[in-house]
PDB file of N, CA and C in Angstrom:
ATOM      1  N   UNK A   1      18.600 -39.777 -36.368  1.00  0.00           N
ATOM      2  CA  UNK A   1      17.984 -38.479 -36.171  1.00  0.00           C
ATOM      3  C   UNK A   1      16.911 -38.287 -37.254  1.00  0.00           C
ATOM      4  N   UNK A   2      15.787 -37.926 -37.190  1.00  0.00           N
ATOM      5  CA  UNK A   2      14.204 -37.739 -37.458  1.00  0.00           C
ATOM      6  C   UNK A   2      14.477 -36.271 -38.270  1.00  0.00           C
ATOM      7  N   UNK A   3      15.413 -35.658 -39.395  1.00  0.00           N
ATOM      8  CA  UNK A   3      15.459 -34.392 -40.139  1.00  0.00           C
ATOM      9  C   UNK A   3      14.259 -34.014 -40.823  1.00  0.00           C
ATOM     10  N   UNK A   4      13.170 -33.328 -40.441  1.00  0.00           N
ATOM     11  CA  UNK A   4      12.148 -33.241 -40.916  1.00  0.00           C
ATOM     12  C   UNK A   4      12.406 -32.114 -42.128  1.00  0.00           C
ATOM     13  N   UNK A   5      13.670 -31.001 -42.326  1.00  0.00           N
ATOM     14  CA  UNK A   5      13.830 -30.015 -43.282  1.00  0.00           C
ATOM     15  C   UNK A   5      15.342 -30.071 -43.521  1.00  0.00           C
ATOM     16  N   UNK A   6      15.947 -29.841 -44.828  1.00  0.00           N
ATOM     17  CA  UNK A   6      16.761 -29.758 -44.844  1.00  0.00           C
ATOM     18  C   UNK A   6      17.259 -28.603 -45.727  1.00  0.00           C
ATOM     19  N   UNK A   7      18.181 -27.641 -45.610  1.00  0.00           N
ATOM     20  CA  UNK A   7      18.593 -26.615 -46.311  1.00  0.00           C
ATOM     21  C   UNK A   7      20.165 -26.857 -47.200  1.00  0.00           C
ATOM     22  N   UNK A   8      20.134 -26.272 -47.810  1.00  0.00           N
ATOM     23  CA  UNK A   8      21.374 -26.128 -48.701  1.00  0.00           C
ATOM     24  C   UNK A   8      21.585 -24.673 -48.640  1.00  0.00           C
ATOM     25  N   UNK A   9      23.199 -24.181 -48.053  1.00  0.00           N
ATOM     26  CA  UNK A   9      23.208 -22.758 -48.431  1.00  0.00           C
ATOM     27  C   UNK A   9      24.966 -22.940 -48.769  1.00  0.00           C
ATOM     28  N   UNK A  10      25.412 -23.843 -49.437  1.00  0.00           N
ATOM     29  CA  UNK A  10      26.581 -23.997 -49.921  1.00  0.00           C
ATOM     30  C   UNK A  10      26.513 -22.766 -50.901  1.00  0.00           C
ATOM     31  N   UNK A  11      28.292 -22.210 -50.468  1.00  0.00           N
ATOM     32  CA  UNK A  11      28.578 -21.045 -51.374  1.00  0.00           C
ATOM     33  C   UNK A  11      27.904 -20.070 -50.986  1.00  0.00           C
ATOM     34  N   UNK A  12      27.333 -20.033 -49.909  1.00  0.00           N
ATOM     35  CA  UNK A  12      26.956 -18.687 -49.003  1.00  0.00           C
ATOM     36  C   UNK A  12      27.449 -18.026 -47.807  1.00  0.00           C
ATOM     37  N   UNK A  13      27.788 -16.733 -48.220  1.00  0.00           N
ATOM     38  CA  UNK A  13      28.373 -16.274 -46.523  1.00  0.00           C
ATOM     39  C   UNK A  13      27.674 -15.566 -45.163  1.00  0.00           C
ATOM     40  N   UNK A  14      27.971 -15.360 -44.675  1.00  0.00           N
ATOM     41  CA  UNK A  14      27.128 -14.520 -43.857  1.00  0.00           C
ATOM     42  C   UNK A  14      26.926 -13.534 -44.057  1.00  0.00           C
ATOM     43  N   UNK A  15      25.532 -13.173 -43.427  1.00  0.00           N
ATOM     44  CA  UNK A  15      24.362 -13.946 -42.911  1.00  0.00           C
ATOM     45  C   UNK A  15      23.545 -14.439 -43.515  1.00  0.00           C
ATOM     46  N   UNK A  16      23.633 -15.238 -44.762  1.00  0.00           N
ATOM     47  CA  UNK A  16      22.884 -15.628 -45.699  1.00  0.00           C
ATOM     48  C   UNK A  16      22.521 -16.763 -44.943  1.00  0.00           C
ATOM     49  N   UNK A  17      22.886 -17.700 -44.575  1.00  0.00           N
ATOM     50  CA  UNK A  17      23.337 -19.066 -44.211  1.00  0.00           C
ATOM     51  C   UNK A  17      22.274 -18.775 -42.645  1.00  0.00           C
ATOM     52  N   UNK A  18      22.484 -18.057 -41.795  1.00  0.00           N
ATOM     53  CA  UNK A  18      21.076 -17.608 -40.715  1.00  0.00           C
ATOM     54  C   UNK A  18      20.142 -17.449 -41.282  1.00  0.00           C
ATOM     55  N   UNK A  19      20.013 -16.011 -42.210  1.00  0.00           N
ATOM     56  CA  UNK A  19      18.797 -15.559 -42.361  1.00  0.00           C
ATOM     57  C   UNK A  19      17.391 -17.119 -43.495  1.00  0.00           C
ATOM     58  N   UNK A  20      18.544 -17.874 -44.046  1.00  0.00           N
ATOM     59  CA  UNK A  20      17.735 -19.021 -44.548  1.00  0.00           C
ATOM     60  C   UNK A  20      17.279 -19.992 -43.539  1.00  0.00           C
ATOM     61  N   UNK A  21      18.251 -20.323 -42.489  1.00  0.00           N
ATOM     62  CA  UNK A  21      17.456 -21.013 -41.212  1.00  0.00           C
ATOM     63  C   UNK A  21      16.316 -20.567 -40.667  1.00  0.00           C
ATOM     64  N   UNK A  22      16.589 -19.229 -40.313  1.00  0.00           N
ATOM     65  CA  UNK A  22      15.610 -18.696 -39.716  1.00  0.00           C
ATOM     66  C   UNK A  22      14.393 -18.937 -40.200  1.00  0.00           C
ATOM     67  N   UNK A  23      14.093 -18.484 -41.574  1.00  0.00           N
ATOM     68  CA  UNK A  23      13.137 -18.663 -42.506  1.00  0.00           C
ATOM     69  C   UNK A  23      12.167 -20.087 -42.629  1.00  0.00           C
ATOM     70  N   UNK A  24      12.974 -21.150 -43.204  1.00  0.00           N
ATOM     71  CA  UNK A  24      13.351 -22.193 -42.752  1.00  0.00           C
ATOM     72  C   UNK A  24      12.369 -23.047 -41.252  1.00  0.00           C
ATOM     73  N   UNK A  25      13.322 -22.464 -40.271  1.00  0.00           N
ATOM     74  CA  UNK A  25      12.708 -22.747 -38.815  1.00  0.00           C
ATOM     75  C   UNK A  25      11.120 -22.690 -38.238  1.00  0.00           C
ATOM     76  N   UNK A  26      11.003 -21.070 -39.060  1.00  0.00           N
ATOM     77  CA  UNK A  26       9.457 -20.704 -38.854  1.00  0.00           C
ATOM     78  C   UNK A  26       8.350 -21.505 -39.538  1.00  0.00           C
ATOM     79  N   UNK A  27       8.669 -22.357 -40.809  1.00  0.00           N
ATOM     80  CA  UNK A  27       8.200 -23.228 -41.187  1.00  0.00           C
ATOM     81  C   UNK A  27       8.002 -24.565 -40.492  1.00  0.00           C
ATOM     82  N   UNK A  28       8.549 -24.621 -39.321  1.00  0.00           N
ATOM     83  CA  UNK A  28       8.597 -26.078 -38.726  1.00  0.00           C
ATOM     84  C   UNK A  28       7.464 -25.550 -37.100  1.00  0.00           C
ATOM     85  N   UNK A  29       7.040 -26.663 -36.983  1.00  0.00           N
ATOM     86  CA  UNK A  29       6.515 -26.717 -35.668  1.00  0.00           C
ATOM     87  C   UNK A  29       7.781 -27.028 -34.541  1.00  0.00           C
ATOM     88  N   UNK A  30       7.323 -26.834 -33.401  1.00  0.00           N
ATOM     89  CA  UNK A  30       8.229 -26.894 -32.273  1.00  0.00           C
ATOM     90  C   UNK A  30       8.795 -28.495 -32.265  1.00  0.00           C
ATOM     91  N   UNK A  31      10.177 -28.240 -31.755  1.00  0.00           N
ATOM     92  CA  UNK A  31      10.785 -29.843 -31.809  1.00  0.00           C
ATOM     93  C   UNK A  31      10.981 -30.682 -32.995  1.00  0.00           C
ATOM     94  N   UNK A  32      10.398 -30.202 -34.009  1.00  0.00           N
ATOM     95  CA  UNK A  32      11.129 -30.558 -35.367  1.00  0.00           C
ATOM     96  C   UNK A  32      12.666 -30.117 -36.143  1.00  0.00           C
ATOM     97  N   UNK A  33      13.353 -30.627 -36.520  1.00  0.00           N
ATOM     98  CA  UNK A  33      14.463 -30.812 -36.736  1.00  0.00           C
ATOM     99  C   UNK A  33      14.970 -30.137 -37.727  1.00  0.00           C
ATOM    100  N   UNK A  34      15.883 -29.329 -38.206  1.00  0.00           N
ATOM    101  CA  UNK A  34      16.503 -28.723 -39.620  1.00  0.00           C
ATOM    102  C   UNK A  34      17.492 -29.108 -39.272  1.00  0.00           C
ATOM    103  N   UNK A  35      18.283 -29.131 -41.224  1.00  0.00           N
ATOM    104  CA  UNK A  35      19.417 -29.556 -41.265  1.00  0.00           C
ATOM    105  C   UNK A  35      20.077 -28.337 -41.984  1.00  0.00           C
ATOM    106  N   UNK A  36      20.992 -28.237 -42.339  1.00  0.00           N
ATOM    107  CA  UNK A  36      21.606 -27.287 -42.797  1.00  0.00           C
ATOM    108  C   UNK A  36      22.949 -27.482 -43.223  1.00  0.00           C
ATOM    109  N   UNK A  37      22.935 -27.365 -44.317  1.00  0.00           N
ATOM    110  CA  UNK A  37      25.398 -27.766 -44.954  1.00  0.00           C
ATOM    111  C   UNK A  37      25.273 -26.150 -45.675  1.00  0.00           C
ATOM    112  N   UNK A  38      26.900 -25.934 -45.140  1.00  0.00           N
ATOM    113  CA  UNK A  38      27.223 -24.985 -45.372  1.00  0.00           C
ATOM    114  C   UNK A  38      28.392 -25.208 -45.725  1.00  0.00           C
ATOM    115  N   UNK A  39      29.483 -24.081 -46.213  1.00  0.00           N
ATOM    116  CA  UNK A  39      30.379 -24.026 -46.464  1.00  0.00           C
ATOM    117  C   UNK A  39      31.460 -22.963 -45.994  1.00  0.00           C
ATOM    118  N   UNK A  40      30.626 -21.559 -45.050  1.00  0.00           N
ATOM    119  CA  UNK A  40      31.342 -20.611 -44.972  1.00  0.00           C
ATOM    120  C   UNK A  40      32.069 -21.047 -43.459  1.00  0.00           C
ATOM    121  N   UNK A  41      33.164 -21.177 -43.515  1.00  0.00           N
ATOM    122  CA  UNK A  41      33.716 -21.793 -41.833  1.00  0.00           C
ATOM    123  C   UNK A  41      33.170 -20.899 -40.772  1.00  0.00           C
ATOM    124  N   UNK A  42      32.830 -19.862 -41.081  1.00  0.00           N
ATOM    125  CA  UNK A  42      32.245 -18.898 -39.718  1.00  0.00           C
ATOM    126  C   UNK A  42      30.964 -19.330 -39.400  1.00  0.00           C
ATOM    127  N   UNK A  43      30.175 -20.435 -40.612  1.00  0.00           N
ATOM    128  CA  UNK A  43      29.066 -21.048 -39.781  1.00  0.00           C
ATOM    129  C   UNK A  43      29.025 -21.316 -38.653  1.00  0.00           C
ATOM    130  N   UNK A  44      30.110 -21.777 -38.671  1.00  0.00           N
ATOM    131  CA  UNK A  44      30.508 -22.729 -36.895  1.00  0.00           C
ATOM    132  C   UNK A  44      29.968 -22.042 -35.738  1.00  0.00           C
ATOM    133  N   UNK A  45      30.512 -20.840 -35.686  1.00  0.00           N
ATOM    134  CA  UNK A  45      30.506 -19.748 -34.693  1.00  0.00           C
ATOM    135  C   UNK A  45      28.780 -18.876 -34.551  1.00  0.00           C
ATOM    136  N   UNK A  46      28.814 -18.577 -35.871  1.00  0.00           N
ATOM    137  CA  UNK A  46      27.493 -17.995 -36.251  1.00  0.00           C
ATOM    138  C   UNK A  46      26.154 -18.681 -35.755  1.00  0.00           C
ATOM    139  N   UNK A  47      26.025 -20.026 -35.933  1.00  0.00           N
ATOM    140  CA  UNK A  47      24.704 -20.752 -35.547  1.00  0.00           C
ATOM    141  C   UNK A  47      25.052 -21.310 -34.587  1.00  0.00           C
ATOM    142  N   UNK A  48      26.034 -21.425 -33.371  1.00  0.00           N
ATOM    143  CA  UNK A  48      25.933 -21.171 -32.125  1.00  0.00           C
ATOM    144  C   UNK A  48      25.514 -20.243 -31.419  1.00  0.00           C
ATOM    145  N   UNK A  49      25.832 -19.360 -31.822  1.00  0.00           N
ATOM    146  CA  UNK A  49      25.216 -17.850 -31.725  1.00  0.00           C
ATOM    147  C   UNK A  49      24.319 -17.817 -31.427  1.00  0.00           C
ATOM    148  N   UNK A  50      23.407 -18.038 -32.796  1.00  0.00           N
ATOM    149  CA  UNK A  50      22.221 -17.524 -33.297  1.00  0.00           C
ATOM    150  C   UNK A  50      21.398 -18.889 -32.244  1.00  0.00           C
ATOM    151  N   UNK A  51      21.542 -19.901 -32.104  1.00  0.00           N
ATOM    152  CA  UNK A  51      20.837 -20.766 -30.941  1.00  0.00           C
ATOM    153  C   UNK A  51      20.524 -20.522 -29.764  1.00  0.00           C
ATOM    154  N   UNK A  52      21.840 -19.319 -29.134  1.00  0.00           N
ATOM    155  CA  UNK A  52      21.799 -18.556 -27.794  1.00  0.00           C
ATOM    156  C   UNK A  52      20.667 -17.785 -27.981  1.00  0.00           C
ATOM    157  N   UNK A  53      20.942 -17.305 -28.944  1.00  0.00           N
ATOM    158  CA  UNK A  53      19.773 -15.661 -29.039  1.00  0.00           C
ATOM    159  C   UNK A  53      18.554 -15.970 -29.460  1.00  0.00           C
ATOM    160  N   UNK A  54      18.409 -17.141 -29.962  1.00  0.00           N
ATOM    161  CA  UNK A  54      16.782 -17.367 -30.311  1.00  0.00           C
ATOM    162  C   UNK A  54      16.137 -18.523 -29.225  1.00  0.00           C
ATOM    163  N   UNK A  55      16.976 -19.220 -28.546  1.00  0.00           N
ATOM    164  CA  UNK A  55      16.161 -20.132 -27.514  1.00  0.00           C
ATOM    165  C   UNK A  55      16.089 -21.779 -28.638  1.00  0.00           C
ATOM    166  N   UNK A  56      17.028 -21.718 -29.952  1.00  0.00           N
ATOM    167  CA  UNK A  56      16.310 -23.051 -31.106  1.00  0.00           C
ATOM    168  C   UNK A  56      18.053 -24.143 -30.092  1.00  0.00           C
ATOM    169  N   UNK A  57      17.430 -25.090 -30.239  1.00  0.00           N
ATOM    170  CA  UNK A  57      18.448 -26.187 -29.540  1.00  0.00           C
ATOM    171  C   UNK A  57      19.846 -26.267 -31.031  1.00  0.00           C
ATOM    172  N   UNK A  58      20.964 -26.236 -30.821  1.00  0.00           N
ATOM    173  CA  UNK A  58      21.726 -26.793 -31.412  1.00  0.00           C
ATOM    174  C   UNK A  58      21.990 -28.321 -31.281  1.00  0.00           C
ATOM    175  N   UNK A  59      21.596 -28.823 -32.009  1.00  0.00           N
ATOM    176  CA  UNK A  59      21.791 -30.853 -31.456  1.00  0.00           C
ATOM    177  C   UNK A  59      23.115 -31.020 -32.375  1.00  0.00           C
ATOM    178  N   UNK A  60      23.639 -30.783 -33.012  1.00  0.00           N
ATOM    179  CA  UNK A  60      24.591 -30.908 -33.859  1.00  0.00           C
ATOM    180  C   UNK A  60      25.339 -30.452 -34.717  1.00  0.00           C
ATOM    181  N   UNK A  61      26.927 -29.973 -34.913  1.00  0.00           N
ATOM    182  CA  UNK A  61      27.589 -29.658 -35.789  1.00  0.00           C
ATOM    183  C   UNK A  61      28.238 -30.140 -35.949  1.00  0.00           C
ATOM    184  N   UNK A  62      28.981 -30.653 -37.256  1.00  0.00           N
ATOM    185  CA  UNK A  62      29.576 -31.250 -38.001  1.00  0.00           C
ATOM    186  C   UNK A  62      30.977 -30.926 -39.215  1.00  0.00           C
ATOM    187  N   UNK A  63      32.218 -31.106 -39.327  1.00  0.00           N
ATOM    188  CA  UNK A  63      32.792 -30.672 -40.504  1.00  0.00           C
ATOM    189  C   UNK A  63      32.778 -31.771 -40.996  1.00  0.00           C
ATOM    190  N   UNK A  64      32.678 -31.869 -42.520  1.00  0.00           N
ATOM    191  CA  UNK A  64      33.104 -32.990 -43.399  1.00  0.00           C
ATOM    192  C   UNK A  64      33.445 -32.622 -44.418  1.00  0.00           C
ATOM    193  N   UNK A  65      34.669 -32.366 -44.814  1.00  0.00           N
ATOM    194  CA  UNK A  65      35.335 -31.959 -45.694  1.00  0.00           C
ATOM    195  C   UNK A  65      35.457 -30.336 -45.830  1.00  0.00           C
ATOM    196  N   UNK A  66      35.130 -29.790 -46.250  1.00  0.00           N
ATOM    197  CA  UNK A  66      34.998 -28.237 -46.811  1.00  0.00           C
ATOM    198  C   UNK A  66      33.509 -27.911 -46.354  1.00  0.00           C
ATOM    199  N   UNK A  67      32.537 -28.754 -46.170  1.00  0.00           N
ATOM    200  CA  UNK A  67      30.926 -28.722 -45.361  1.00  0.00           C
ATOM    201  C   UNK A  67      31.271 -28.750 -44.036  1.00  0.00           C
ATOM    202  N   UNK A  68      29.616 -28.057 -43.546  1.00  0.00           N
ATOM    203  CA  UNK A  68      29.722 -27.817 -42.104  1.00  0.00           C
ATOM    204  C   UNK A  68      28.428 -28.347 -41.980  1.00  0.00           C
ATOM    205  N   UNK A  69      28.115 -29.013 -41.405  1.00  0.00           N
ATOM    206  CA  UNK A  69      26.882 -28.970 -40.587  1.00  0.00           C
ATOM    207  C   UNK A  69      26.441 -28.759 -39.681  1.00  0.00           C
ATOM    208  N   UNK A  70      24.899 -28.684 -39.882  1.00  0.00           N
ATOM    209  CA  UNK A  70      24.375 -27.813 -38.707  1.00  0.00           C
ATOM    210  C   UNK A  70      23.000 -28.468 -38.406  1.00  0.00           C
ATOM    211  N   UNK A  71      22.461 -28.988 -37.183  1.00  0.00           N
ATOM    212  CA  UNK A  71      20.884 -29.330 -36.948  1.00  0.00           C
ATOM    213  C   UNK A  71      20.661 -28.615 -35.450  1.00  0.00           C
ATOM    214  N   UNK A  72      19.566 -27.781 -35.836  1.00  0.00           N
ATOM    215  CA  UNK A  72      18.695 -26.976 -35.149  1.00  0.00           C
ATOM    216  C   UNK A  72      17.615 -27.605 -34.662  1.00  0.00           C
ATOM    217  N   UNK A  73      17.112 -27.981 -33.313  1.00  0.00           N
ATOM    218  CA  UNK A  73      15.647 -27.929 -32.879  1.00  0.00           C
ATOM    219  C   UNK A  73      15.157 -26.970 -33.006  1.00  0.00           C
ATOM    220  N   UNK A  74      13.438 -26.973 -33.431  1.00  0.00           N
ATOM    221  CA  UNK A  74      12.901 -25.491 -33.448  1.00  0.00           C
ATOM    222  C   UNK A  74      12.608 -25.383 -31.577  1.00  0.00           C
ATOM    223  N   UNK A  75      12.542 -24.596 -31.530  1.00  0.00           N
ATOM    224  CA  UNK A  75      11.815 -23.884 -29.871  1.00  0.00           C
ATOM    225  C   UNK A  75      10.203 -24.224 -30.098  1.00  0.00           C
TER     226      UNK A  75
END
């Protein structure tokens, strides 16, 4: 996978952990890739969510250990 951005929002809860994607996202052209590790387990739920409501592709989530990951297509 081609991660053109990657975020860190370890030790953040919600909606910290969105509102930095978001941010984040708008920086990318369409079809470019973010990554994102988190730590708050409601990520999981949250940036599924937030993929419905904005139209951005979820290609991937991940647990690995106490991390979550997350990769977003932009729209």
């Amino acid at each position: 996978m081609d991660i053109t951005k990657e975020i860190d929002t370890r030790g953040l809860n919600c909606p910290l952990p969105i509102l930095k994607a978001k941010k984040a996202l708008a920086e990318l052209t369409s079809g470019q890739l973010l990554k994102v590790v988190a730590t708050d387990a409601g990520s999981l739920r949250d940036f599924q969510a937030f993929a419905r409501q904005t139209g951005h592709e979820l290609v991937e989530q991940q647990t690995q250990g106490v991390e979550f990951i997350h990769v977003l297509r932009r729209r």
